[in-house]
C-alpha atoms as a PDB file:
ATOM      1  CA  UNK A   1     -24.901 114.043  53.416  1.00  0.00           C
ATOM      2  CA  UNK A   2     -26.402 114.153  49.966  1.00  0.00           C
ATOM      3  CA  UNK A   3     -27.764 117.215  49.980  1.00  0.00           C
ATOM      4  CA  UNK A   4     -28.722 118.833  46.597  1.00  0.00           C
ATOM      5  CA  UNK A   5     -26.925 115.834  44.517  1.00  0.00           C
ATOM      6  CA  UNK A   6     -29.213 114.761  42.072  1.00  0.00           C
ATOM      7  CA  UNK A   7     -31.395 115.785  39.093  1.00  0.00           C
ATOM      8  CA  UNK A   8     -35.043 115.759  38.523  1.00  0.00           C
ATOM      9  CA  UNK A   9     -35.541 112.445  36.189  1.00  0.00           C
ATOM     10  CA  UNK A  10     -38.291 114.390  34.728  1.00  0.00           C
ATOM     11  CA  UNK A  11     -40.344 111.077  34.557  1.00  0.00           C
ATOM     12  CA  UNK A  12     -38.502 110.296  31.520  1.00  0.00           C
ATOM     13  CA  UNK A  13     -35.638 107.673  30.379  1.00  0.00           C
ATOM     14  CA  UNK A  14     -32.585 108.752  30.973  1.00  0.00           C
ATOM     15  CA  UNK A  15     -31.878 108.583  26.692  1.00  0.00           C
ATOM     16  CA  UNK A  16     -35.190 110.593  26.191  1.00  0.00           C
ATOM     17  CA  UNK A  17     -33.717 113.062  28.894  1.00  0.00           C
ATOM     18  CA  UNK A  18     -30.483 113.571  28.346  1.00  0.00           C
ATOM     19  CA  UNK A  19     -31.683 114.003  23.920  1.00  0.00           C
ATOM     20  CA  UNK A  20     -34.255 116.188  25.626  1.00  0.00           C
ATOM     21  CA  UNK A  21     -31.873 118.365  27.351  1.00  0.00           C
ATOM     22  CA  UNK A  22     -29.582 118.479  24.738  1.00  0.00           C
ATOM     23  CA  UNK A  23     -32.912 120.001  21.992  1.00  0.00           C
ATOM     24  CA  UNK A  24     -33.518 122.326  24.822  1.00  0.00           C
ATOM     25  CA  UNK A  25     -29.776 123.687  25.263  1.00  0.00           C
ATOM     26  CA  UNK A  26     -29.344 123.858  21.681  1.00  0.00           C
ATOM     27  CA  UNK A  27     -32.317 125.718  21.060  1.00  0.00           C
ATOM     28  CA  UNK A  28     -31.808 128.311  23.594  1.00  0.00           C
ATOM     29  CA  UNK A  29     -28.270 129.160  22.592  1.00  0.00           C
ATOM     30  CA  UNK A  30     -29.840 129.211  19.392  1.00  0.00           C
ATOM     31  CA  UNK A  31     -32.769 131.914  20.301  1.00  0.00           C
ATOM     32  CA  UNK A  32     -31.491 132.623  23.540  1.00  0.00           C
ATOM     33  CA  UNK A  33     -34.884 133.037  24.810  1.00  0.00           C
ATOM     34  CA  UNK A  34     -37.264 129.480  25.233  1.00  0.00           C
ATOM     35  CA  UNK A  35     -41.041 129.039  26.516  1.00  0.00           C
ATOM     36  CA  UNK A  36     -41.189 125.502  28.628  1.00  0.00           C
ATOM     37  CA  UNK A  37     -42.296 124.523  31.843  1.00  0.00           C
ATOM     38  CA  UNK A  38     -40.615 124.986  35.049  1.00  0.00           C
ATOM     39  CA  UNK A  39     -38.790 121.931  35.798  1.00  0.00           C
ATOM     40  CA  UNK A  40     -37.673 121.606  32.808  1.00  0.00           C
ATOM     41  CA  UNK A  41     -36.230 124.622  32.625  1.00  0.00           C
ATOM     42  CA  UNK A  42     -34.653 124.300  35.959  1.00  0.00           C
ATOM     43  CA  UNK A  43     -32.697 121.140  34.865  1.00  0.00           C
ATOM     44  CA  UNK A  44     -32.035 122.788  31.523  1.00  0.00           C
ATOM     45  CA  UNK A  45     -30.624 125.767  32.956  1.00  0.00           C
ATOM     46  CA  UNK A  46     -27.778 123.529  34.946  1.00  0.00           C
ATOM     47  CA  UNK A  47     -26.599 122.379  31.351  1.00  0.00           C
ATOM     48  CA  UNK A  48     -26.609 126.193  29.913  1.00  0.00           C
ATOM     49  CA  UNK A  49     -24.400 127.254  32.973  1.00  0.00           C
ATOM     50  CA  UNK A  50     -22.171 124.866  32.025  1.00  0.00           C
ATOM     51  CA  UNK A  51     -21.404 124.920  28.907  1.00  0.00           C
ATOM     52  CA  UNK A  52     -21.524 128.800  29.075  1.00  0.00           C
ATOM     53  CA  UNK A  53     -18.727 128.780  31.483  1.00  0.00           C
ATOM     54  CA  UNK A  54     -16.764 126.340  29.442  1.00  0.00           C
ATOM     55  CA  UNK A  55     -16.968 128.315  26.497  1.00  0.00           C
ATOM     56  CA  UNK A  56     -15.686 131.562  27.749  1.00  0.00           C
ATOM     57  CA  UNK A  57     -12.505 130.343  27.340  1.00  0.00           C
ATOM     58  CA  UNK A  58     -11.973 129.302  23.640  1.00  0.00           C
ATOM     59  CA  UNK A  59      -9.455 125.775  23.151  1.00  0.00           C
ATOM     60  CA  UNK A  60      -9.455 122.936  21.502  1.00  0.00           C
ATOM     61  CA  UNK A  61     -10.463 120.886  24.479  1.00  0.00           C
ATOM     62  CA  UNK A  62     -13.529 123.058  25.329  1.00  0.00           C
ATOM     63  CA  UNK A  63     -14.945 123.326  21.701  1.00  0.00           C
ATOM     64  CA  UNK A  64     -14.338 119.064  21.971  1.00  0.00           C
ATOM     65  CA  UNK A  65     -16.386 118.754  25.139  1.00  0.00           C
ATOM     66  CA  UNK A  66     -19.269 121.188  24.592  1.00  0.00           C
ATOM     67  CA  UNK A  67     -19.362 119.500  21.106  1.00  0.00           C
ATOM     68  CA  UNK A  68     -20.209 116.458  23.110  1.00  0.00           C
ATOM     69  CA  UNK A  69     -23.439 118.125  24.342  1.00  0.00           C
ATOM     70  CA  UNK A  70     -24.276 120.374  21.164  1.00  0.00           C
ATOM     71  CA  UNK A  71     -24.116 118.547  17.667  1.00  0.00           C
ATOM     72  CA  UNK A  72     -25.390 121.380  15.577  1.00  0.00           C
ATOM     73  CA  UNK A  73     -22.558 123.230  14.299  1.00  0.00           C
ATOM     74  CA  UNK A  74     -23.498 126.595  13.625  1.00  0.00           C
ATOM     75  CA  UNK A  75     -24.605 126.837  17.251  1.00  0.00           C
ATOM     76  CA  UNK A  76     -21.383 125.844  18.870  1.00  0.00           C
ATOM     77  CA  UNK A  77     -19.543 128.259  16.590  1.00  0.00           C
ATOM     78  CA  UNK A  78     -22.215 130.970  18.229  1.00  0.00           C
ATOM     79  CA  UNK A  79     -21.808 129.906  21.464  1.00  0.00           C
ATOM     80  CA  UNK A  80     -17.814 130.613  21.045  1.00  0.00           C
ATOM     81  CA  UNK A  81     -17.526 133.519  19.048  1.00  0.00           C
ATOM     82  CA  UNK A  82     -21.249 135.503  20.220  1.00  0.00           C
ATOM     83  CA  UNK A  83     -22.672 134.369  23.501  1.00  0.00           C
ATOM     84  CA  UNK A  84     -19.514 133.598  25.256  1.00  0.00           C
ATOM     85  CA  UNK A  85     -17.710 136.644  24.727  1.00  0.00           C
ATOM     86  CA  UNK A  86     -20.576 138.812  25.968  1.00  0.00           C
ATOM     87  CA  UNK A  87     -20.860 136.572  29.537  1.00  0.00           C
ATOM     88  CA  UNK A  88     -16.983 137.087  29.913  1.00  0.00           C
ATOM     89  CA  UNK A  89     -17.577 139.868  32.950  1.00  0.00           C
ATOM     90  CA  UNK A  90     -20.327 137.546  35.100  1.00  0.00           C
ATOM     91  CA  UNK A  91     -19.568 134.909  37.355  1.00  0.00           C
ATOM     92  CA  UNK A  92     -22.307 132.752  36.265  1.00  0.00           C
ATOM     93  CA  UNK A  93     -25.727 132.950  36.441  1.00  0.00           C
ATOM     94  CA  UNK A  94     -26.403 133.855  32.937  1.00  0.00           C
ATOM     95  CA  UNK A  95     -29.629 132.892  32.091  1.00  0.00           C
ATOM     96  CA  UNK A  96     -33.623 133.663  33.658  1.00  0.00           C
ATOM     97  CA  UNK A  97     -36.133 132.287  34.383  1.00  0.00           C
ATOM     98  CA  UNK A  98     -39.664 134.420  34.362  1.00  0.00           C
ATOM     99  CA  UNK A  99     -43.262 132.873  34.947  1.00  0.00           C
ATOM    100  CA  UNK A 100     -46.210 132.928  32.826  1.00  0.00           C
ATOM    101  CA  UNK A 101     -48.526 131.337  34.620  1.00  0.00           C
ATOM    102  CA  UNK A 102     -50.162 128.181  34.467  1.00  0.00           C
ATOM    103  CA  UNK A 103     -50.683 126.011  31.093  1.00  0.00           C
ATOM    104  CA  UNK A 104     -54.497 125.135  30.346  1.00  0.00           C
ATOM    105  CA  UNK A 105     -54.561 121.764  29.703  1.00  0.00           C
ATOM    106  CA  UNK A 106     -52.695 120.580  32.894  1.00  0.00           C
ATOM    107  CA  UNK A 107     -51.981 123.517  34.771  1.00  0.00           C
ATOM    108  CA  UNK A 108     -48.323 122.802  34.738  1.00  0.00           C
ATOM    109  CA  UNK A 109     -46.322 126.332  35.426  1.00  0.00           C
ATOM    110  CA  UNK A 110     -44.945 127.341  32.237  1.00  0.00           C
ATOM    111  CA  UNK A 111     -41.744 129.585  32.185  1.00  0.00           C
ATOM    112  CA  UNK A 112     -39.393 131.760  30.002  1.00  0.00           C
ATOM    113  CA  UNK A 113     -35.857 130.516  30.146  1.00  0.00           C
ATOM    114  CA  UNK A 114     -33.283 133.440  28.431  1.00  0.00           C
ATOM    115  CA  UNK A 115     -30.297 134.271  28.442  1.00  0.00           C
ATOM    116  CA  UNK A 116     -29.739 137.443  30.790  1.00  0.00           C
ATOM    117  CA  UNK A 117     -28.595 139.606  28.278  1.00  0.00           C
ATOM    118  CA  UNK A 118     -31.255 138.932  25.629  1.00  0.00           C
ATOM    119  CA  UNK A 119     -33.311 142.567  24.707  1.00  0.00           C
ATOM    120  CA  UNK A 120     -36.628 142.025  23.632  1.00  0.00           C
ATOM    121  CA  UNK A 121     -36.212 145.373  21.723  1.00  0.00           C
ATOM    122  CA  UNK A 122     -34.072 143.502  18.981  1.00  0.00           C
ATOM    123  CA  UNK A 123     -36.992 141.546  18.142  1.00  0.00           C
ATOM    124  CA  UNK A 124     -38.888 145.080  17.620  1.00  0.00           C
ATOM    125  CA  UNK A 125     -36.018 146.495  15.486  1.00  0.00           C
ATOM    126  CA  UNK A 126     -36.021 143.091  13.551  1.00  0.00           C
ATOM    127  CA  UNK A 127     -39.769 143.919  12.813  1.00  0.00           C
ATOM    128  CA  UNK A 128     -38.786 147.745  11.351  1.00  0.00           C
ATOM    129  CA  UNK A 129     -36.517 146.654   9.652  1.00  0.00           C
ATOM    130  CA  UNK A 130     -39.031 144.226   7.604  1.00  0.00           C
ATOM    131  CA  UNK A 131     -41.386 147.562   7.279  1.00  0.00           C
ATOM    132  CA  UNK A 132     -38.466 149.573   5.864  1.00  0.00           C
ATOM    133  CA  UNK A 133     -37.752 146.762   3.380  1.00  0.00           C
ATOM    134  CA  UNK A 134     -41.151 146.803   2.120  1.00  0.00           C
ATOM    135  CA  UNK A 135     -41.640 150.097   1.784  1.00  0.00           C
ATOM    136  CA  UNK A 136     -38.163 150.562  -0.409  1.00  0.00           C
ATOM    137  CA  UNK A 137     -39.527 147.952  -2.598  1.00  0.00           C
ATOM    138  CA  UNK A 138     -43.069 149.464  -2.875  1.00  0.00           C
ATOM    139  CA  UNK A 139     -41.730 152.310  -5.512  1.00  0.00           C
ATOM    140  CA  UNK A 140     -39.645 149.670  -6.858  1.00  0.00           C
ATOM    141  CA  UNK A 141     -42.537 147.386  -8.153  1.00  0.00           C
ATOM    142  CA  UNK A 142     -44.133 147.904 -11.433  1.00  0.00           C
ATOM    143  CA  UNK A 143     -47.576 148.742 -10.521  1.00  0.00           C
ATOM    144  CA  UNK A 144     -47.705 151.688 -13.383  1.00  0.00           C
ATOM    145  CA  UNK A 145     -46.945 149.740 -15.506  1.00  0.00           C
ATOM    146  CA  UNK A 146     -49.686 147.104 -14.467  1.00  0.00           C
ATOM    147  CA  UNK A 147     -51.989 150.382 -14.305  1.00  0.00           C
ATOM    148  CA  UNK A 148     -51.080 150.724 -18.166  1.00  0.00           C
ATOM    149  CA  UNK A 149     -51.257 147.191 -19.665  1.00  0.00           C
ATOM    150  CA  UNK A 150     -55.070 147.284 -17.509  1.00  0.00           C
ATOM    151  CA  UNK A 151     -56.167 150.334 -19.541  1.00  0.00           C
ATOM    152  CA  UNK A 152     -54.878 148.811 -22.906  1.00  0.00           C
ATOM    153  CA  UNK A 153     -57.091 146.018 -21.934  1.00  0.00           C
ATOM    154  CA  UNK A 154     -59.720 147.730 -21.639  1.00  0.00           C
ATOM    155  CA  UNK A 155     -59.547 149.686 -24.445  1.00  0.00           C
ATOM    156  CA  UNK A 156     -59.208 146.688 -26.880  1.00  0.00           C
ATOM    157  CA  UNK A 157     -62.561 145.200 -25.132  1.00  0.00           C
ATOM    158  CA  UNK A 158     -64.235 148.658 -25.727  1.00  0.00           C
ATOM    159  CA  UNK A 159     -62.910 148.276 -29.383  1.00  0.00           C
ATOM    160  CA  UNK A 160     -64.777 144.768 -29.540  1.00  0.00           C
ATOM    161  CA  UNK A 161     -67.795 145.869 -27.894  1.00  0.00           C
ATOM    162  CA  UNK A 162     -68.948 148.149 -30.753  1.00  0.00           C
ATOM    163  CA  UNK A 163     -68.120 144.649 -33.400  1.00  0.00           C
ATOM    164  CA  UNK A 164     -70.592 142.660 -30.700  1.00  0.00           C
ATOM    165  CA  UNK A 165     -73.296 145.641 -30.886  1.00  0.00           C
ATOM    166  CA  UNK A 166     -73.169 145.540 -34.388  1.00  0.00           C
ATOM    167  CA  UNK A 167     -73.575 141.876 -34.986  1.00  0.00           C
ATOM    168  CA  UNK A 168     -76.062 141.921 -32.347  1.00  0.00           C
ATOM    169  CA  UNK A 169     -77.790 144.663 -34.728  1.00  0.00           C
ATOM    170  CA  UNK A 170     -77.697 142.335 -37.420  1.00  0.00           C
ATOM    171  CA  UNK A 171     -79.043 139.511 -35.418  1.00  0.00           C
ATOM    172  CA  UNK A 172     -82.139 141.554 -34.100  1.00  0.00           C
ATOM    173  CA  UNK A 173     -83.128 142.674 -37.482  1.00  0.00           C
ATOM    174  CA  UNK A 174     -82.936 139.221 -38.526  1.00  0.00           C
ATOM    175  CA  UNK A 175     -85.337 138.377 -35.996  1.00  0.00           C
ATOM    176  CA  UNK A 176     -87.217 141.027 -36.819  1.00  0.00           C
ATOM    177  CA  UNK A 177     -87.517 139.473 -40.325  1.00  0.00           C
ATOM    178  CA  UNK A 178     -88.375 136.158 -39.172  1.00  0.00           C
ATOM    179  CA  UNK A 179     -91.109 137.450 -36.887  1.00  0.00           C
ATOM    180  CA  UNK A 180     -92.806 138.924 -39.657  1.00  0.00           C
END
């Protein structure tokens, strides 16, 4: 029987899948959370298993073959040392797929794939952390100062105003002159 042995071709070439597949792998160990449709997701999540599994158990060999699937560096070195570590206690099944709904253009069902321990609530503490910065550096900036070289500014116009009256004066009595 061939029951469940086989892929969804994804109506694609197998080179445009498997690069495909590979973008989408990367990317979610990467952000360990993606927005794509369903099928896709579903194929891309057989990958993830694997190379999750493989990398819970840190050799030479393993970093070789998972580096066969993921080229970028940095995220094989994550996968190894951050995401694999944290799956060690599960049995597989570690990432999720959640529905959105249905995309506009051509109502295809669009999904969240993540990782099951992702926590929305780091992207929140990412964003106070950015407030906190800005706020430090608030007091920091020179805006007195600004405040200060402004006024001089000022002043030195007012100082050139009464020159401008005065020639202006000197003008209107000429005029005055010329009228008569």
């Amino acid at each position: 029987m061939n029951h469940r042995n086989g892929f969804n071709p994804l109506s694609r070439t197998t080179a445009h899948r498997r690069a495909m597949s590979r973008n989408m792998v990367t990317s979610l160990l990467r952000y360990e959370r993606i927005t794509t449709t369903k099928s896709k997701a579903l194929e891309v999540r057989r990958y993830a298993e694997k190379l999750i599994t493989r990398a819970k158990e840190d050799t030479v060999h393993n970093r070789r073959e998972v580096a066969k699937f993921i080229s970028d560096e940095k995220i094989l070195d994550k996968l190894f040392t951050n995401i694999a570590p944290r799956m060690q206690e599960r049995n597989g099944g570690y990432t999720r797929v959640l529905k959105l709904g249905y995309r506009q253009g051509d109502a295809a069902d669009v999904v969240i794939l993540e990782l099951v321990d992702y926590k929305l609530e780091a992207d929140a503490d990412k964003a106070e952390k950015k407030s906190e910065k800005k706020d430090k550096a608030a007091p920091k900036a020179d805006k007195p100062k600004a405040k200060k070289t402004a006024s001089k500014a000022k002043e030195a116009t007012d100082e050139k105003k009464p020159k401008k009256t005065a020639s202006k004066k000197t003008s209107e009595k000429k005029d005055e002159s010329k009228a008569e």
